[in-house]
N, C-alpha and C. Protein backbone atom coordinates (compact mmCIF):
# COMPACT_ATOMS: atom_id res chain seq x y z
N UNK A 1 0.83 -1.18 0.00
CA UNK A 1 0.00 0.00 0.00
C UNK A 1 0.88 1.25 0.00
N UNK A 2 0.73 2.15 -0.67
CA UNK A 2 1.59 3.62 -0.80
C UNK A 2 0.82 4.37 0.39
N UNK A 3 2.02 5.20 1.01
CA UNK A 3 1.18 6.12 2.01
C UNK A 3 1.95 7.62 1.22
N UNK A 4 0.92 8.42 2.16
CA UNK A 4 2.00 9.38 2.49
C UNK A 4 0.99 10.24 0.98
N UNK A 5 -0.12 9.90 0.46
CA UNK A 5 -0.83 10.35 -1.34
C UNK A 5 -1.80 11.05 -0.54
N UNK A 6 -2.29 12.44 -1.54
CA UNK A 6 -3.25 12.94 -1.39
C UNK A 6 -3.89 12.91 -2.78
N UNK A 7 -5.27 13.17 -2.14
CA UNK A 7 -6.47 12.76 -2.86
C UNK A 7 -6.74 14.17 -4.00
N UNK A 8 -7.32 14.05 -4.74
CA UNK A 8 -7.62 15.56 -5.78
C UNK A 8 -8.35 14.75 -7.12
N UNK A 9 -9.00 16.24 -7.56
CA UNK A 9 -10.04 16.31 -8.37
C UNK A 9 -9.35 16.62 -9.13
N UNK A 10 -9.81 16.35 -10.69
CA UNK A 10 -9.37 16.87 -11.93
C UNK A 10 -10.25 16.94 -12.35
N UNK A 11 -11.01 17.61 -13.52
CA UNK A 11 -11.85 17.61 -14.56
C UNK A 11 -11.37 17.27 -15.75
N UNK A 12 -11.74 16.74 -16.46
CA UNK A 12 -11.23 16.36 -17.96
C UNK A 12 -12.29 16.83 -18.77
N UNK A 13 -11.79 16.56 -20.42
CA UNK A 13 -12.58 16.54 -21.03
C UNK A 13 -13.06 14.76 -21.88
N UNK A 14 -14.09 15.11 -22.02
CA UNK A 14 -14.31 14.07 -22.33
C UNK A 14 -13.98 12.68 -23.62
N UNK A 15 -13.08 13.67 -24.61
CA UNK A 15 -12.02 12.72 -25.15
C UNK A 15 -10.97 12.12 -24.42
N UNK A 16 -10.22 13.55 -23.51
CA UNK A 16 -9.20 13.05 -22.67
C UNK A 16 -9.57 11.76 -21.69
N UNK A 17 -10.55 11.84 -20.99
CA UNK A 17 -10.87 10.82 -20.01
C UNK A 17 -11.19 9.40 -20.43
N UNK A 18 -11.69 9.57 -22.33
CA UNK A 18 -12.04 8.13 -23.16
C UNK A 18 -10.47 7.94 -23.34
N UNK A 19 -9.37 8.79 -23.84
CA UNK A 19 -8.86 7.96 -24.41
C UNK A 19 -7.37 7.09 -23.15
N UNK A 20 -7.86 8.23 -22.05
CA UNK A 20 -7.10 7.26 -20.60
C UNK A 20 -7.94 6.00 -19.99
N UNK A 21 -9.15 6.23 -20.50
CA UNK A 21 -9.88 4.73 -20.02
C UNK A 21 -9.51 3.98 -20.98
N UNK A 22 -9.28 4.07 -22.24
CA UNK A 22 -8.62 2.88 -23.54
C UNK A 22 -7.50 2.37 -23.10
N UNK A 23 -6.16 3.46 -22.65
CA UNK A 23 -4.90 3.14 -22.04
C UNK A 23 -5.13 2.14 -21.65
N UNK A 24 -5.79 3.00 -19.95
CA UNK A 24 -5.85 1.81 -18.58
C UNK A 24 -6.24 0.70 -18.96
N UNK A 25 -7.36 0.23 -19.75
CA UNK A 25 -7.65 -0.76 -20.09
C UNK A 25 -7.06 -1.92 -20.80
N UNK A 26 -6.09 -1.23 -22.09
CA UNK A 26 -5.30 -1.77 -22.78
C UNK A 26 -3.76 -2.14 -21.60
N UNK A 27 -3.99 -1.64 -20.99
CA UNK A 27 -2.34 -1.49 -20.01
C UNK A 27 -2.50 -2.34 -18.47
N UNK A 28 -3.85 -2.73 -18.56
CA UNK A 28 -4.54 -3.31 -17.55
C UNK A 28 -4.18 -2.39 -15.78
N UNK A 29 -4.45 -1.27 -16.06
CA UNK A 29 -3.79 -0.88 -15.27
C UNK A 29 -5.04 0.19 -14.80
N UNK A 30 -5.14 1.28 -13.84
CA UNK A 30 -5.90 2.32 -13.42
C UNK A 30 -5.89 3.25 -13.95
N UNK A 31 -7.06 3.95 -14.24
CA UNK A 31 -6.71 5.82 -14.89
C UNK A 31 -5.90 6.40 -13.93
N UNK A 32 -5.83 6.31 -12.65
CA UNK A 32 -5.45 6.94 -11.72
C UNK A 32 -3.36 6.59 -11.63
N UNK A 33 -3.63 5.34 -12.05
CA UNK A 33 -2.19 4.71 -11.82
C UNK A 33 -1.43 5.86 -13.16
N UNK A 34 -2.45 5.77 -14.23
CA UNK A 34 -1.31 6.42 -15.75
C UNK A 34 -1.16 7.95 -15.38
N UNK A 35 -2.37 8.50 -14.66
CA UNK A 35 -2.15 9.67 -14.24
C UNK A 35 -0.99 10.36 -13.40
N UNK A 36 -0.96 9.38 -12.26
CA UNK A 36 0.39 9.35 -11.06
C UNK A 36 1.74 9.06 -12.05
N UNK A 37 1.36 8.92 -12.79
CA UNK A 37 2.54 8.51 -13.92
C UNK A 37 2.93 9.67 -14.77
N UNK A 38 1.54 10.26 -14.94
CA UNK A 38 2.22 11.36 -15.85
C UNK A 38 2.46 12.59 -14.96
N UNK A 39 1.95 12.90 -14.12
CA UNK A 39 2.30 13.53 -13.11
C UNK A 39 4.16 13.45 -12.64
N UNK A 40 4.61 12.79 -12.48
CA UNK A 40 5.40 12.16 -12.12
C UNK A 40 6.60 12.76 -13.18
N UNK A 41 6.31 11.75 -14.75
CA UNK A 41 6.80 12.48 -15.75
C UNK A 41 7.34 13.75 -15.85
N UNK A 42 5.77 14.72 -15.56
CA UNK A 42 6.34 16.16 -15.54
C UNK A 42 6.99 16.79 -14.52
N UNK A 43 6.97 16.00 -13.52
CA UNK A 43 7.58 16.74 -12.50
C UNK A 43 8.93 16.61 -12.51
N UNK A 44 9.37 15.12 -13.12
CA UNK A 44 10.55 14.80 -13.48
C UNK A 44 11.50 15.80 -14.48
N UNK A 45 10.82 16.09 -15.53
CA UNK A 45 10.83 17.08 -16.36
C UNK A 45 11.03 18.26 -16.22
N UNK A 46 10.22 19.16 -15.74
CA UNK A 46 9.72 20.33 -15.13
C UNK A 46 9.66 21.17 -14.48
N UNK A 47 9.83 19.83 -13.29
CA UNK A 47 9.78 20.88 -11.61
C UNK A 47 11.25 20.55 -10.91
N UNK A 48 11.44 19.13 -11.23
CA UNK A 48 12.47 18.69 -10.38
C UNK A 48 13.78 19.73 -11.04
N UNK A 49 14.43 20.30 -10.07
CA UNK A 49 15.93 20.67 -10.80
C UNK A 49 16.93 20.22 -10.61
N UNK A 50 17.20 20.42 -12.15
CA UNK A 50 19.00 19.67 -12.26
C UNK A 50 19.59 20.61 -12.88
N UNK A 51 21.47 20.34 -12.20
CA UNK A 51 21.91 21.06 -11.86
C UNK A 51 22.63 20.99 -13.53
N UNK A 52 22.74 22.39 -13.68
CA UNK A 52 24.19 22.39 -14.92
C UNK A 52 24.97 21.51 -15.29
N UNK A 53 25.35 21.01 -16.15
CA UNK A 53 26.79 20.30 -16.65
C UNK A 53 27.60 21.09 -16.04
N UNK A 54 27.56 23.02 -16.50
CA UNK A 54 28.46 23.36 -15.75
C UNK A 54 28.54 24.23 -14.57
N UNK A 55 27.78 23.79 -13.91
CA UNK A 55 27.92 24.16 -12.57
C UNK A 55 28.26 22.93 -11.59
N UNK A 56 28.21 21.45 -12.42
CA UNK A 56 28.36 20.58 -11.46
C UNK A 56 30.13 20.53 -11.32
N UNK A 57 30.41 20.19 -9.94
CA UNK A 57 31.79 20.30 -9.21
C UNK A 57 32.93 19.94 -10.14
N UNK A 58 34.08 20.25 -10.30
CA UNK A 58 35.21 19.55 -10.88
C UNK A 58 36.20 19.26 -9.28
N UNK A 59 36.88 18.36 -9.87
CA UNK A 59 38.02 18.18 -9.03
C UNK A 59 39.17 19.70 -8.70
N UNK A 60 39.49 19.89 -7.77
CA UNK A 60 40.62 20.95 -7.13
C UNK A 60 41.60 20.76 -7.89
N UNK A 61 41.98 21.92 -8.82
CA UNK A 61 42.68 22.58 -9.80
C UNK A 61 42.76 22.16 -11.22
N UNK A 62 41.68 21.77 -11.46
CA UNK A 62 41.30 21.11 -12.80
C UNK A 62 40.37 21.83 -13.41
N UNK A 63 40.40 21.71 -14.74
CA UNK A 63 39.14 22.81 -15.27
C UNK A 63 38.98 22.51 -16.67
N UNK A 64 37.89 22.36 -17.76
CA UNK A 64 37.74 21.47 -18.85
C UNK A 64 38.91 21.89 -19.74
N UNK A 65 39.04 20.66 -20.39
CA UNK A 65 39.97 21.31 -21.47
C UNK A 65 39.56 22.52 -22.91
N UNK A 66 38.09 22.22 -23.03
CA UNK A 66 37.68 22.97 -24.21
C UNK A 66 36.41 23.39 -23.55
N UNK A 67 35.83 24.51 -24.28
CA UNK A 67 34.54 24.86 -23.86
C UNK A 67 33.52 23.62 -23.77
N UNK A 68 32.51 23.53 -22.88
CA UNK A 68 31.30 22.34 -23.25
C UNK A 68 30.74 22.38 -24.30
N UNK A 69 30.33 21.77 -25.32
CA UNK A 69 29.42 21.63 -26.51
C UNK A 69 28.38 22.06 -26.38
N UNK A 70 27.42 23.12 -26.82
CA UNK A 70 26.00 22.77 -26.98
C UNK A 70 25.18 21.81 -27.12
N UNK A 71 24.27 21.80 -26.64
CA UNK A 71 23.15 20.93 -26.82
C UNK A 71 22.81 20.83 -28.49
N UNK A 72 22.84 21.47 -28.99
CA UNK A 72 22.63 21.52 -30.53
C UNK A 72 23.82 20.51 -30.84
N UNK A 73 25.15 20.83 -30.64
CA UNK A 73 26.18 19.92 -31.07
C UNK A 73 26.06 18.69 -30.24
N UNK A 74 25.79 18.59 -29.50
CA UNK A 74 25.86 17.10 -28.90
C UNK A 74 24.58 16.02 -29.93
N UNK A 75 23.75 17.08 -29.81
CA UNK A 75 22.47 16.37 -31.09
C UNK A 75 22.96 15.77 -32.32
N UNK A 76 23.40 16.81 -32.56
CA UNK A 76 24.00 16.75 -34.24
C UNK A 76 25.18 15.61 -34.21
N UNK A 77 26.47 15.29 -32.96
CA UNK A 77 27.04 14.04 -33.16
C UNK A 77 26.64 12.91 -32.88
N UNK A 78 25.76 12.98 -32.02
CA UNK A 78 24.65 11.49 -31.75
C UNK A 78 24.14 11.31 -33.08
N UNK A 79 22.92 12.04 -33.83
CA UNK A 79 22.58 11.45 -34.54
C UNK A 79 23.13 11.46 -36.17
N UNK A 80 24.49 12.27 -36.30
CA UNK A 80 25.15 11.97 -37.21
C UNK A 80 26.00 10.60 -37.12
N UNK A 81 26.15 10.35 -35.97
CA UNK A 81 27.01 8.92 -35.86
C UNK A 81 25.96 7.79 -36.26
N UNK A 82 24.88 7.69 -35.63
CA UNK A 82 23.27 7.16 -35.94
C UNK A 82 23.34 7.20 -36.93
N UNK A 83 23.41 7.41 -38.26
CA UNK A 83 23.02 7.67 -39.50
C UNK A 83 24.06 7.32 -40.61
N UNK A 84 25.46 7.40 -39.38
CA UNK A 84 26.71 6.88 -40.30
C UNK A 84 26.69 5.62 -40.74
């Protein structure tokens, strides 16, 4: 049993709520369970913070050798290697 959950209302609309009863059903699982799930998701996403690449610690008197890459460049060698 999970403790420690509070209870709450949502309103949906009524596609949204058909097509989480198809999920749950197909997933054999609860509307409530995919919900705590997506909840979860976004908070993971969203709310929770994470810290910089570069703000996270280096070792005492060390410091990168080259600037960090962008996010754009890190994209672009993942999925250029992907494709090689």
């Amino acid at each position: 049993m999970v403790h420690d959950m509070r209870t709450i209302s949502v309103t949906v609309s009524d596609g949204d709520y058909e097509r989480f009863r198809e999920a749950a059903a197909a997933e054999d699982r609860s509307i409530a369970q995919l919900i705590r799930e997506a909840m979860a998701l976004y908070r993971a996403e969203r709310l929770d913070r994470r810290t910089p690449l570069e703000e996270l610690p280096i070792l005492l008197g060390h410091r990168p050798l080259l600037p960090l890459p962008s996010r754009a460049e890190l994209y672009e060698e993942v999925f250029d290697e992907a494709g090689a």
